[in-house]
N, C-alpha and C. Protein backbone atom coordinates (compact mmCIF):
# COMPACT_ATOMS: atom_id res chain seq x y z
N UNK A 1 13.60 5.01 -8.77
CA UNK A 1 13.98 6.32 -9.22
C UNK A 1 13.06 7.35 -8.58
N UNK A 2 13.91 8.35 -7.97
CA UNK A 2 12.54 9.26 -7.66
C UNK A 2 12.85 10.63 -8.40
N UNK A 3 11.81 10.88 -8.73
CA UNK A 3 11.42 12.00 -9.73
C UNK A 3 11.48 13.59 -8.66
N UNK A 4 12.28 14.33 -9.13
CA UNK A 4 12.24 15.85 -8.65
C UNK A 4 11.68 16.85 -9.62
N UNK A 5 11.42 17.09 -10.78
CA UNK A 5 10.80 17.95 -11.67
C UNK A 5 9.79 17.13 -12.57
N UNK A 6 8.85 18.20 -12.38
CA UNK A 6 7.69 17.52 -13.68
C UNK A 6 7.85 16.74 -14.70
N UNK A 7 9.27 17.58 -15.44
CA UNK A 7 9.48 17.02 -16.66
C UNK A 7 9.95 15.32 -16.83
N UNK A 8 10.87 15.22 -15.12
CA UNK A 8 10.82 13.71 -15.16
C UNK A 8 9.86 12.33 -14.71
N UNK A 9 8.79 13.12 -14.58
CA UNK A 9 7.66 12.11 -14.28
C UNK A 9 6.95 11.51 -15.35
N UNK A 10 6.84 10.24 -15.77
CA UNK A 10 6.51 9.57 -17.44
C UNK A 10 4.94 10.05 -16.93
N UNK A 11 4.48 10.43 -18.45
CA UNK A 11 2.96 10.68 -18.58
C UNK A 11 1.77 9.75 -18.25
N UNK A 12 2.47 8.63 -17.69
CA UNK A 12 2.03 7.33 -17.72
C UNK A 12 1.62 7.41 -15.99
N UNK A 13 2.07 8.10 -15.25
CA UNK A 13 2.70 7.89 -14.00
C UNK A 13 1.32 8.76 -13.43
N UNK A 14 0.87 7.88 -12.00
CA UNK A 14 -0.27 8.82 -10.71
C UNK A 14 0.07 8.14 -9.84
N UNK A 15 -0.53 9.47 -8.58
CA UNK A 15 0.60 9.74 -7.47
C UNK A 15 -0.23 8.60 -6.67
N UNK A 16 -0.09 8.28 -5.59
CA UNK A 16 -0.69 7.78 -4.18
C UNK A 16 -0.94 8.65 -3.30
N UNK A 17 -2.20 9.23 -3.38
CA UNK A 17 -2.61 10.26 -2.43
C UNK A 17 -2.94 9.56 -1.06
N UNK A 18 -2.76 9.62 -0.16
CA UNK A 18 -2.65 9.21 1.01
C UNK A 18 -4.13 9.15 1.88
N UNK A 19 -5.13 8.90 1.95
CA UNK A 19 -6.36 9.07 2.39
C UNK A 19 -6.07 8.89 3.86
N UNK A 20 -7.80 9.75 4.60
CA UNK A 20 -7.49 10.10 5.67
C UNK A 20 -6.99 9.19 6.69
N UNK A 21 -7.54 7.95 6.53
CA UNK A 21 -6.97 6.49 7.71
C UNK A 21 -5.68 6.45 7.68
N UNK A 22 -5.27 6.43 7.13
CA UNK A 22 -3.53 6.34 6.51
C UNK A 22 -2.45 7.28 6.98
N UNK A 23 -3.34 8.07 7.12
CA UNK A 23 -2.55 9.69 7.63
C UNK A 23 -3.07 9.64 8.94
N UNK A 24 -4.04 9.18 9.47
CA UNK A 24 -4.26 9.44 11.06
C UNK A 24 -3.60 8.28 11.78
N UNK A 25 -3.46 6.56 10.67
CA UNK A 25 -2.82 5.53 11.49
C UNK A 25 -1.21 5.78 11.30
N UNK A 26 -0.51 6.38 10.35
CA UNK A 26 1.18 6.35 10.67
C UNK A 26 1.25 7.85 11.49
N UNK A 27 0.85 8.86 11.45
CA UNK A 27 0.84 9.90 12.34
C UNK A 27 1.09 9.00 14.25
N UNK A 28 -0.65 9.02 14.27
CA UNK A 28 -0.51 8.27 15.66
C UNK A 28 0.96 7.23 16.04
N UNK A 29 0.82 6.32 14.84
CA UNK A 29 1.62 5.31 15.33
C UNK A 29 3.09 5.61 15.30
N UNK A 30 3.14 6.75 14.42
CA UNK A 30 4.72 6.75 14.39
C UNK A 30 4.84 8.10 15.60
N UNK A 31 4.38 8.25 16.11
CA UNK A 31 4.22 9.07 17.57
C UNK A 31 4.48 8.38 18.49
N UNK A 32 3.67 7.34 18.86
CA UNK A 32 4.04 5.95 19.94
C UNK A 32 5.06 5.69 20.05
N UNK A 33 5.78 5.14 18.83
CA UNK A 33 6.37 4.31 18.36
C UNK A 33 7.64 5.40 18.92
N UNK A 34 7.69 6.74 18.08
CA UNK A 34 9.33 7.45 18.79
C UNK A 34 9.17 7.80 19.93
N UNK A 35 8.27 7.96 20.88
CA UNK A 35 7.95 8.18 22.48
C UNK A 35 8.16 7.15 22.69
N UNK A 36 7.82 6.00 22.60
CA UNK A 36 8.04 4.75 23.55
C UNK A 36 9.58 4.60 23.28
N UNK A 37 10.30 4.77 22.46
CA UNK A 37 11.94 4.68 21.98
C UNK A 37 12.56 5.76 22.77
N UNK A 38 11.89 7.19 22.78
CA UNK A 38 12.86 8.37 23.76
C UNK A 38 12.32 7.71 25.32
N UNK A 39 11.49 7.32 25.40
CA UNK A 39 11.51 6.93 26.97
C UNK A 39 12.17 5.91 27.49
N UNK A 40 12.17 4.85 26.35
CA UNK A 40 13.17 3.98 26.80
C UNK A 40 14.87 4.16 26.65
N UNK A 41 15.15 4.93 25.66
CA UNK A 41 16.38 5.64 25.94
C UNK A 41 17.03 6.21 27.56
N UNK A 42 15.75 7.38 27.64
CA UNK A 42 15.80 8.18 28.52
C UNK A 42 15.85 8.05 29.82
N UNK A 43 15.04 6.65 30.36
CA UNK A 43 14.48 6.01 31.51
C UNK A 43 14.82 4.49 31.77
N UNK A 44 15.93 4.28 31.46
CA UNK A 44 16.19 2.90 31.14
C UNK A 44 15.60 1.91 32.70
N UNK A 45 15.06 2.20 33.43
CA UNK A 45 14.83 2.02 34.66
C UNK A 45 13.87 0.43 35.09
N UNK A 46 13.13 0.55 34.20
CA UNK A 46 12.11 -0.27 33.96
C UNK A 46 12.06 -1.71 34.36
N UNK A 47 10.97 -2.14 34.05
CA UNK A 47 11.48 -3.41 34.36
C UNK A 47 12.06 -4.56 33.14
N UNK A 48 12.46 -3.68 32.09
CA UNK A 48 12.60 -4.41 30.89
C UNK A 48 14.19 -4.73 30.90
N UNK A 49 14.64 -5.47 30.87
CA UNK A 49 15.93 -5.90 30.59
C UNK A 49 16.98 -5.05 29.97
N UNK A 50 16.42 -5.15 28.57
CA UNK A 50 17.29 -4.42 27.31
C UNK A 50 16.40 -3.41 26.74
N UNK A 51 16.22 -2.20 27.85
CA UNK A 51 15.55 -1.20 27.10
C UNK A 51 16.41 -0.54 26.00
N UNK A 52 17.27 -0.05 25.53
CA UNK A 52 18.10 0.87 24.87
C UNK A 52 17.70 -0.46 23.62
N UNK A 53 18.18 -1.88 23.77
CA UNK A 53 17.82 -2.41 22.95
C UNK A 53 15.92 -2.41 21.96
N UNK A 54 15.24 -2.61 23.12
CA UNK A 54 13.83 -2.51 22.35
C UNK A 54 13.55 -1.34 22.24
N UNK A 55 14.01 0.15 22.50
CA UNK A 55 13.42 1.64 21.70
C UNK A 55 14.93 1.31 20.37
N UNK A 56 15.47 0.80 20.70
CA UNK A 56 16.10 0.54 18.93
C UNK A 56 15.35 -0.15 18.40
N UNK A 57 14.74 -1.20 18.31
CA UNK A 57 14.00 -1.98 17.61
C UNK A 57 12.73 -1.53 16.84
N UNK A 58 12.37 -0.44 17.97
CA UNK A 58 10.91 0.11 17.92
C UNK A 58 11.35 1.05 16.63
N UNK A 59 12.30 1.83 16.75
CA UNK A 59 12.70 2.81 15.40
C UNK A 59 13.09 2.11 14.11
N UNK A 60 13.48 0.81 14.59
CA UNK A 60 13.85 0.09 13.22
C UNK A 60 12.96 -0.38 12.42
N UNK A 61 11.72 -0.55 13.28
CA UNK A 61 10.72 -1.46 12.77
C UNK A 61 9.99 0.32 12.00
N UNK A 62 10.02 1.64 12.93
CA UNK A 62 8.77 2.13 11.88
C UNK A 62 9.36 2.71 10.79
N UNK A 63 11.39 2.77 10.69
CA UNK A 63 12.05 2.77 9.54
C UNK A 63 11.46 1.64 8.47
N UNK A 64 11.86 1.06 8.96
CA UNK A 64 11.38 -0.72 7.94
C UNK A 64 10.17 -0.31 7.94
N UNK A 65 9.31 -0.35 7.96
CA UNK A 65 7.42 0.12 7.50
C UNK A 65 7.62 1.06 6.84
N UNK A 66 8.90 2.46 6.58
CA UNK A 66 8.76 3.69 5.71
C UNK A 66 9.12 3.36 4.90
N UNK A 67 9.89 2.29 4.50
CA UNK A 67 10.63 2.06 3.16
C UNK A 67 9.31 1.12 2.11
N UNK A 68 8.28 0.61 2.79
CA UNK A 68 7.21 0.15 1.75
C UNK A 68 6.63 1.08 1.51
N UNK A 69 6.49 2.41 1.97
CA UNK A 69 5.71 3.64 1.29
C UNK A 69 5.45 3.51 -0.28
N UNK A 70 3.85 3.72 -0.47
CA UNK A 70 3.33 3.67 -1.85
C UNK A 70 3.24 5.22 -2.18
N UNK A 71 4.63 4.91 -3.34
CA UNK A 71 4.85 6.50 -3.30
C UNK A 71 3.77 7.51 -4.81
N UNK A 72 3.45 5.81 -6.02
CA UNK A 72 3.03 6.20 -7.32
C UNK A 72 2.43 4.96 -7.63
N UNK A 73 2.40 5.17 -8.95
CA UNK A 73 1.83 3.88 -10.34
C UNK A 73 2.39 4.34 -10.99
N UNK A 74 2.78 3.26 -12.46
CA UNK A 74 3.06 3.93 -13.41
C UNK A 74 2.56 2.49 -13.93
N UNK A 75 2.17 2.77 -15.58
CA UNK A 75 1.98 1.74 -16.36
C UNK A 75 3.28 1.76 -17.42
N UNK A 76 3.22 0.74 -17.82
CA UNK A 76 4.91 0.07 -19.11
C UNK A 76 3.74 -0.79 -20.09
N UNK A 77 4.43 -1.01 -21.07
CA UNK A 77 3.70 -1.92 -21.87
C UNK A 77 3.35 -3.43 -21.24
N UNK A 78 4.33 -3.41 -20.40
CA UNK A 78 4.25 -5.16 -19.58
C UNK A 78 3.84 -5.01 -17.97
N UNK A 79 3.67 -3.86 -17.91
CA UNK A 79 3.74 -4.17 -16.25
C UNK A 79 2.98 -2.84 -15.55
N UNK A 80 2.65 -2.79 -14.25
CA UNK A 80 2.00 -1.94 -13.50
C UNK A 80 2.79 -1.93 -12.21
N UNK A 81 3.85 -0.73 -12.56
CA UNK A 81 4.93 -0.72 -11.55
C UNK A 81 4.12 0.11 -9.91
N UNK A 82 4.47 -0.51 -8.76
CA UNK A 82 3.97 0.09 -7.68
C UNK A 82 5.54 1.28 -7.13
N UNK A 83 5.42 2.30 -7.03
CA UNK A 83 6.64 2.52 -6.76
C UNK A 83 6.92 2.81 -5.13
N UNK A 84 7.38 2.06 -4.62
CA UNK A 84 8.09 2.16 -3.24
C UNK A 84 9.02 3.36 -3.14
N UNK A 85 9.24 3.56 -1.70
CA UNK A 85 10.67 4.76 -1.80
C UNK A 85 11.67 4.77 -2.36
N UNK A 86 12.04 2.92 -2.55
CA UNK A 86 13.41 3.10 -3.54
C UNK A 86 13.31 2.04 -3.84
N UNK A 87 12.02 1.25 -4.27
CA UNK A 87 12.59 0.05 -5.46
C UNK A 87 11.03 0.20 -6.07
N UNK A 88 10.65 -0.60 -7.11
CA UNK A 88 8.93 -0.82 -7.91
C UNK A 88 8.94 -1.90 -6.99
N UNK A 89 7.50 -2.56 -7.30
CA UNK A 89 7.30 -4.14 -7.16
C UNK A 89 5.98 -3.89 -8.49
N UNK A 90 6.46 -5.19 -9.60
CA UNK A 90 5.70 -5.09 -10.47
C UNK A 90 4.33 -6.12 -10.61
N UNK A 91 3.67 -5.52 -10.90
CA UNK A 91 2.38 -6.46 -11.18
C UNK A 91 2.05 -6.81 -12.84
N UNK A 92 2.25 -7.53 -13.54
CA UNK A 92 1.51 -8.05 -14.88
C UNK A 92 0.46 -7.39 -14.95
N UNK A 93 0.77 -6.69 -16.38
CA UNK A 93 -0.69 -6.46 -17.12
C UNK A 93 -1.36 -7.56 -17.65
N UNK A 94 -0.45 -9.03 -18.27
CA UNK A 94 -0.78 -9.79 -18.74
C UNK A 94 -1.69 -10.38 -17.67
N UNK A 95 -2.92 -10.60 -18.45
CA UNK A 95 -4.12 -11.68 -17.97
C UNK A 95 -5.02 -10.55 -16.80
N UNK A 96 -4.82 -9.39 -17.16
CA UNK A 96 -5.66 -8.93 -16.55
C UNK A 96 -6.97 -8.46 -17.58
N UNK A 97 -8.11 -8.73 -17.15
CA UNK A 97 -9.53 -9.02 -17.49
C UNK A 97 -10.36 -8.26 -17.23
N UNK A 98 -10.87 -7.29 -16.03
CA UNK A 98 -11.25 -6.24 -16.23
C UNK A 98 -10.94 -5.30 -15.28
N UNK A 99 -10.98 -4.46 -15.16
CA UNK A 99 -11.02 -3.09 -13.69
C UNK A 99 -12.40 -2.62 -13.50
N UNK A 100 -12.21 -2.33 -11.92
CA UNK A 100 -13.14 -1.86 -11.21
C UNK A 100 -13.03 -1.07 -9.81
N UNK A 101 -13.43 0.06 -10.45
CA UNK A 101 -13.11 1.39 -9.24
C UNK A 101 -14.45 1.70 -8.50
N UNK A 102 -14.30 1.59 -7.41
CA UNK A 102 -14.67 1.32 -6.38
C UNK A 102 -14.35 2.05 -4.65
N UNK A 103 -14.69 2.29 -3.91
CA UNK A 103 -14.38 2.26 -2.72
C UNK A 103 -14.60 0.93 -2.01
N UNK A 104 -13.63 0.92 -0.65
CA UNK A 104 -13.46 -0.65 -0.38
C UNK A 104 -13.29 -0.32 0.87
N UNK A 105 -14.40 -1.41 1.80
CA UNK A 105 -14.17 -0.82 3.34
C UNK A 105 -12.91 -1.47 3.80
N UNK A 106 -12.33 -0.58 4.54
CA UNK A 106 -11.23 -1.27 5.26
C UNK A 106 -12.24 -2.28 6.51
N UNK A 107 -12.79 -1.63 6.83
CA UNK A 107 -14.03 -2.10 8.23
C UNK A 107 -14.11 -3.41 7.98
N UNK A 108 -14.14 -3.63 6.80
CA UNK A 108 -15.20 -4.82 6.22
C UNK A 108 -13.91 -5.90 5.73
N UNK A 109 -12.47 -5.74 5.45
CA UNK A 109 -11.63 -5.96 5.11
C UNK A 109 -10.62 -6.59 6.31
N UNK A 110 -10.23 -8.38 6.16
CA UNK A 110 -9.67 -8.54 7.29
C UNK A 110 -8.05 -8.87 6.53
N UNK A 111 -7.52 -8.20 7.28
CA UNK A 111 -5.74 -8.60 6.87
C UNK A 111 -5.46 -9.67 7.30
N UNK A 112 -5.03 -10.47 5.87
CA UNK A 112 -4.15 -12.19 6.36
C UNK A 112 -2.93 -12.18 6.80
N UNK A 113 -2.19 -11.27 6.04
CA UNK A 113 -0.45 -10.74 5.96
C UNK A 113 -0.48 -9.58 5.30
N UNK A 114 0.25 -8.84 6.04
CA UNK A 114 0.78 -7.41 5.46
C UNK A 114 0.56 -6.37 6.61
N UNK A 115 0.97 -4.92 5.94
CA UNK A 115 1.09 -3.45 7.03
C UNK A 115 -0.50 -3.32 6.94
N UNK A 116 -1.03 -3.13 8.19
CA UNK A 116 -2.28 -2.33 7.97
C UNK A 116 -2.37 -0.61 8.24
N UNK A 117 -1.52 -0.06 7.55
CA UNK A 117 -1.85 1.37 7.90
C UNK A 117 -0.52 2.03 7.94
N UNK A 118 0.38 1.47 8.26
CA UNK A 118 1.60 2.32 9.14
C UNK A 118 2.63 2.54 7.47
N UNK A 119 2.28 3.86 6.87
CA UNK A 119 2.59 4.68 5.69
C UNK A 119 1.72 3.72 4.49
N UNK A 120 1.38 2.34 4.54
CA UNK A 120 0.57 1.88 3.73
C UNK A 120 -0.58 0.49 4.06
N UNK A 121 -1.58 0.23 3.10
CA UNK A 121 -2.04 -0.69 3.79
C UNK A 121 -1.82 -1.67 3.05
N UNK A 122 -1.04 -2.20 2.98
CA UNK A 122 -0.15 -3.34 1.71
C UNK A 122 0.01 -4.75 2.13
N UNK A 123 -0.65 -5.71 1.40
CA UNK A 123 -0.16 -7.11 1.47
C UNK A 123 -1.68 -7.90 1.44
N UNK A 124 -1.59 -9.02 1.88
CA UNK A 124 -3.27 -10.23 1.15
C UNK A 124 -4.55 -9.98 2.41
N UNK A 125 -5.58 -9.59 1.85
CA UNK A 125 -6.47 -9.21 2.52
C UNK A 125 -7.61 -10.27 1.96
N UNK A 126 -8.79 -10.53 2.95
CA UNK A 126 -9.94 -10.95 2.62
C UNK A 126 -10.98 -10.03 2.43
N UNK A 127 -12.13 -10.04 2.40
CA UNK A 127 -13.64 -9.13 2.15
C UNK A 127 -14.59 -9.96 1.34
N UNK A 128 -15.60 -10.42 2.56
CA UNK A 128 -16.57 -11.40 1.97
C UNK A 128 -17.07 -11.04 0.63
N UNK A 129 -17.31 -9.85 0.31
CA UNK A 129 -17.83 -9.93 -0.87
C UNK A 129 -17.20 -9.92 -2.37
N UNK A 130 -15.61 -9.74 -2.14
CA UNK A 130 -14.50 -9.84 -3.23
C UNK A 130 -13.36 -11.20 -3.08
N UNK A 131 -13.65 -11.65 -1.78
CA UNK A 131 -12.92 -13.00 -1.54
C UNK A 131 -11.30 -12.34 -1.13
N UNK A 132 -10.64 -13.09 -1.29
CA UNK A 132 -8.96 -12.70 -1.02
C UNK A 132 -8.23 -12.33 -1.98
N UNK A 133 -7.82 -11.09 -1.67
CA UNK A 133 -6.89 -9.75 -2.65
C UNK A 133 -5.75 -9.28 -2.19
N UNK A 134 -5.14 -9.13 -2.60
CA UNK A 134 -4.04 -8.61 -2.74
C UNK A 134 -3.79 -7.39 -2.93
N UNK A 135 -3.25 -6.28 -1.83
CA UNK A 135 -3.54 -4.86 -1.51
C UNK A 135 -1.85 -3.97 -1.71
N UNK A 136 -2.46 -2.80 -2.44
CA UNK A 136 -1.35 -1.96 -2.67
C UNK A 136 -1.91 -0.65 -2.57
N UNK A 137 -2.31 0.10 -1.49
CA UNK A 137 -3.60 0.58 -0.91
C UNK A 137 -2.90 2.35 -0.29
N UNK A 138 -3.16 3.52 -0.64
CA UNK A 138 -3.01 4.39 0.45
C UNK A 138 -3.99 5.20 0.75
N UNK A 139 -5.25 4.92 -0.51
CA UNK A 139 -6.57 5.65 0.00
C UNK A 139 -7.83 4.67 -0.19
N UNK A 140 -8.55 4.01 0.59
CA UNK A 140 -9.43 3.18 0.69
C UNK A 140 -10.88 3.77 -0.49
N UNK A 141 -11.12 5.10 -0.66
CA UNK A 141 -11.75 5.51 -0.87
C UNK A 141 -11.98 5.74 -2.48
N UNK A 142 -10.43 5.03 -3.22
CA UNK A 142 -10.26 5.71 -4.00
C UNK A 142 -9.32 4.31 -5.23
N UNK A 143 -10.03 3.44 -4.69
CA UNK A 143 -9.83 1.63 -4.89
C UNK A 143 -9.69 1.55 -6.53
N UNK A 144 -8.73 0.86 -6.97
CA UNK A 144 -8.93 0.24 -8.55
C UNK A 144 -8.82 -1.40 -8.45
N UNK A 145 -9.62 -1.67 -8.51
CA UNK A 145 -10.00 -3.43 -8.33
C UNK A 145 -9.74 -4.22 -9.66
N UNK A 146 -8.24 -4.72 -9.85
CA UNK A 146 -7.67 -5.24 -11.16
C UNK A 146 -8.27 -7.03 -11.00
N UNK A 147 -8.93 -7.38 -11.63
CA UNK A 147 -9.53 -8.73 -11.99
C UNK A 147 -9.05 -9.52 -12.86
N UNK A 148 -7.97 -10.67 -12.31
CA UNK A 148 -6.88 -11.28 -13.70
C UNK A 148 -7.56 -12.66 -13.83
N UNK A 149 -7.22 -13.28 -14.57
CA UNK A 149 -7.82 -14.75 -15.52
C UNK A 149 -7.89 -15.59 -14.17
N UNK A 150 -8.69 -16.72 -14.50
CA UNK A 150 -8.85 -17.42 -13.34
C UNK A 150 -7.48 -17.68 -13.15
N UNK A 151 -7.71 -18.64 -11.47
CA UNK A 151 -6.32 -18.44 -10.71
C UNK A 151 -6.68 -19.71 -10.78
N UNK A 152 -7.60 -20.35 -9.96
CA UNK A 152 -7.75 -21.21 -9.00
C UNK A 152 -9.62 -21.75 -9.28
N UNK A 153 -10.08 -23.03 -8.86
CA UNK A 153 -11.01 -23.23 -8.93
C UNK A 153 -12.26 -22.29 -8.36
N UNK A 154 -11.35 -21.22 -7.35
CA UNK A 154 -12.53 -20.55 -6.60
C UNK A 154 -12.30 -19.39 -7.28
N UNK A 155 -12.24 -19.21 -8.09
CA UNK A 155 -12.33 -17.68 -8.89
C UNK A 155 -10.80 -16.74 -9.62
N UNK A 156 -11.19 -15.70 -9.67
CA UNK A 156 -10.46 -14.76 -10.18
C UNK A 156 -9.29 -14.20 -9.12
N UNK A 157 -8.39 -14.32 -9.29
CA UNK A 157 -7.05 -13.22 -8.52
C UNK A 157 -7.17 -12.13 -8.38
N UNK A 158 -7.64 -11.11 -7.34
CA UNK A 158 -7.72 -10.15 -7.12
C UNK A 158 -6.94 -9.10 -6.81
N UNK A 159 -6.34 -7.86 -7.40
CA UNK A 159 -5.17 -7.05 -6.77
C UNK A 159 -5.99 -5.60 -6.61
N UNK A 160 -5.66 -4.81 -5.81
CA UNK A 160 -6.23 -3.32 -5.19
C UNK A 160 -5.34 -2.45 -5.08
N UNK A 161 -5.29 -1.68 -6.09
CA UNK A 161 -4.55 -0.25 -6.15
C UNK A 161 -5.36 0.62 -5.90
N UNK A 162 -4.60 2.25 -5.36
CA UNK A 162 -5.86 3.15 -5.30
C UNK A 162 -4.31 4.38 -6.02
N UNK A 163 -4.55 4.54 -7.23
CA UNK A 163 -3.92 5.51 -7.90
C UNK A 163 -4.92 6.85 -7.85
N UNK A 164 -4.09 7.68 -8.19
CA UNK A 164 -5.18 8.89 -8.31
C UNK A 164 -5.66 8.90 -9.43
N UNK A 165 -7.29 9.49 -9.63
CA UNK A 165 -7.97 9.49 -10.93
C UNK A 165 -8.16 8.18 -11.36
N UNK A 166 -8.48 7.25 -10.91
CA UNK A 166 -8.49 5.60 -11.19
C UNK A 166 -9.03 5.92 -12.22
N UNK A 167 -10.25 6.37 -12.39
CA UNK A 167 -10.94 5.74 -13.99
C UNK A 167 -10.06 6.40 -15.21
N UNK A 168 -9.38 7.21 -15.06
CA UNK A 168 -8.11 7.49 -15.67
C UNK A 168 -6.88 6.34 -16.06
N UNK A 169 -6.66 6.16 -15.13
CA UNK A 169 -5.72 5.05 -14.63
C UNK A 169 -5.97 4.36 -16.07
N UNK A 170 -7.27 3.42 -15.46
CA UNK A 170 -8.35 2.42 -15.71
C UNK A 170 -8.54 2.33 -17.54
N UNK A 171 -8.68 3.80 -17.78
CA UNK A 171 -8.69 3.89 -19.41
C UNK A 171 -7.58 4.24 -20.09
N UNK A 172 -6.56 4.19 -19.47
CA UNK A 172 -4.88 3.99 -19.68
C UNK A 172 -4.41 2.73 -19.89
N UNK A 173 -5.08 1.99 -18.93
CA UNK A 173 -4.83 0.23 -19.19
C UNK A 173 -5.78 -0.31 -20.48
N UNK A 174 -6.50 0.54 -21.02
CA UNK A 174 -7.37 -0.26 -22.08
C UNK A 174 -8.11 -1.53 -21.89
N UNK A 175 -8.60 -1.42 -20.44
CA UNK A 175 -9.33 -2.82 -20.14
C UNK A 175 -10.36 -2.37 -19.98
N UNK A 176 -11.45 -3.62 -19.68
CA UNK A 176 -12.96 -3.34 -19.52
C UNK A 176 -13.33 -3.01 -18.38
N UNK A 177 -14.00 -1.67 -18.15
CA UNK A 177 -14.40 -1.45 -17.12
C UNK A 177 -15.88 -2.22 -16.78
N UNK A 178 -15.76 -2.49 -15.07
CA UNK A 178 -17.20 -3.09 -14.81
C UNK A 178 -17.92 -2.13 -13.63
């Protein structure tokens, strides 16, 4: 659902402010990305086979990367909806244990699977000092580090939102801050 007036945004609900990496990596990239597509339109000359085919591909792919845009949060009694351009993906409140807001280097942060940057930085990340997490990310700077019941013999399940006003957020969820 996307919200056009104040009045329809639940009180529950913060935005995804976009921090500066985020805005300088889909800027750049989605620059490349439609130049390398008008040139291959334009210049089909090359030595590429199926140019008209790969500058289509190239637009499809940074379409497909706009549609995971982290557009909000919202909390429900059961769930911590991420809201995409046009669907949630929900995360369980159940078994979550404490929060922790934080900044989180991307530097320091290696991507296993997922977008690194291009409108979000979304999907399973490592970072020696938090182990492997699970990222729903548009400002690094501005991290809510959700800590759920053990998973696994090697620790806790890690998920990374960066809502606006986290410690807000944070005392909305009624969990323990660390």
């Amino acid at each position: 659902m996307l919200y056009g007036t104040m009045e329809e945004v639940p009180m529950n609900y913060y935005n995804a402010p976009w921090g500066k990496s985020l805005k300088i990596i889909t800027i750049l990239a989605s620059v490349l990305l439609i130049v390398g597509s008008i040139k291959l339109f334009l210049d089909p000359s090359g030595d590429e086979k199926f140019p008209n085919l790969i500058g289509l591909l190239l637009i499809i792919f940074l379409l497909g990367c706009s549609l995971f845009t982290i557009r909000g949060y919202s909390i429900t009694p059961d769930n911590i909806n991420v809201h995409r351009l046009f669907w949630k993906t929900l995360l369980p409140r159940k078994g979550i244990i404490k929060g922790e807001v934080d900044s989180v280097s991307p530097l320091k942060s290696i991507r296993t699977f997922g977008n690194g940057g291009l409108f979000s930085f979304s999907g399973f990340f490592y970072l020696k000092s938090l182990g492997h997490y699970r990222g729903y990310i548009t400002d690094w700077n501005n991290c809510l580090i959700l800590h759920y019941e053990k998973k696994k013999k090697n620790g806790t399940k890690k998920i990374i939102i960066s809502p606006e006003r986290p410690k807000d957020f944070l005392s909305y969820l009624d969990i323990k801050e660390i």
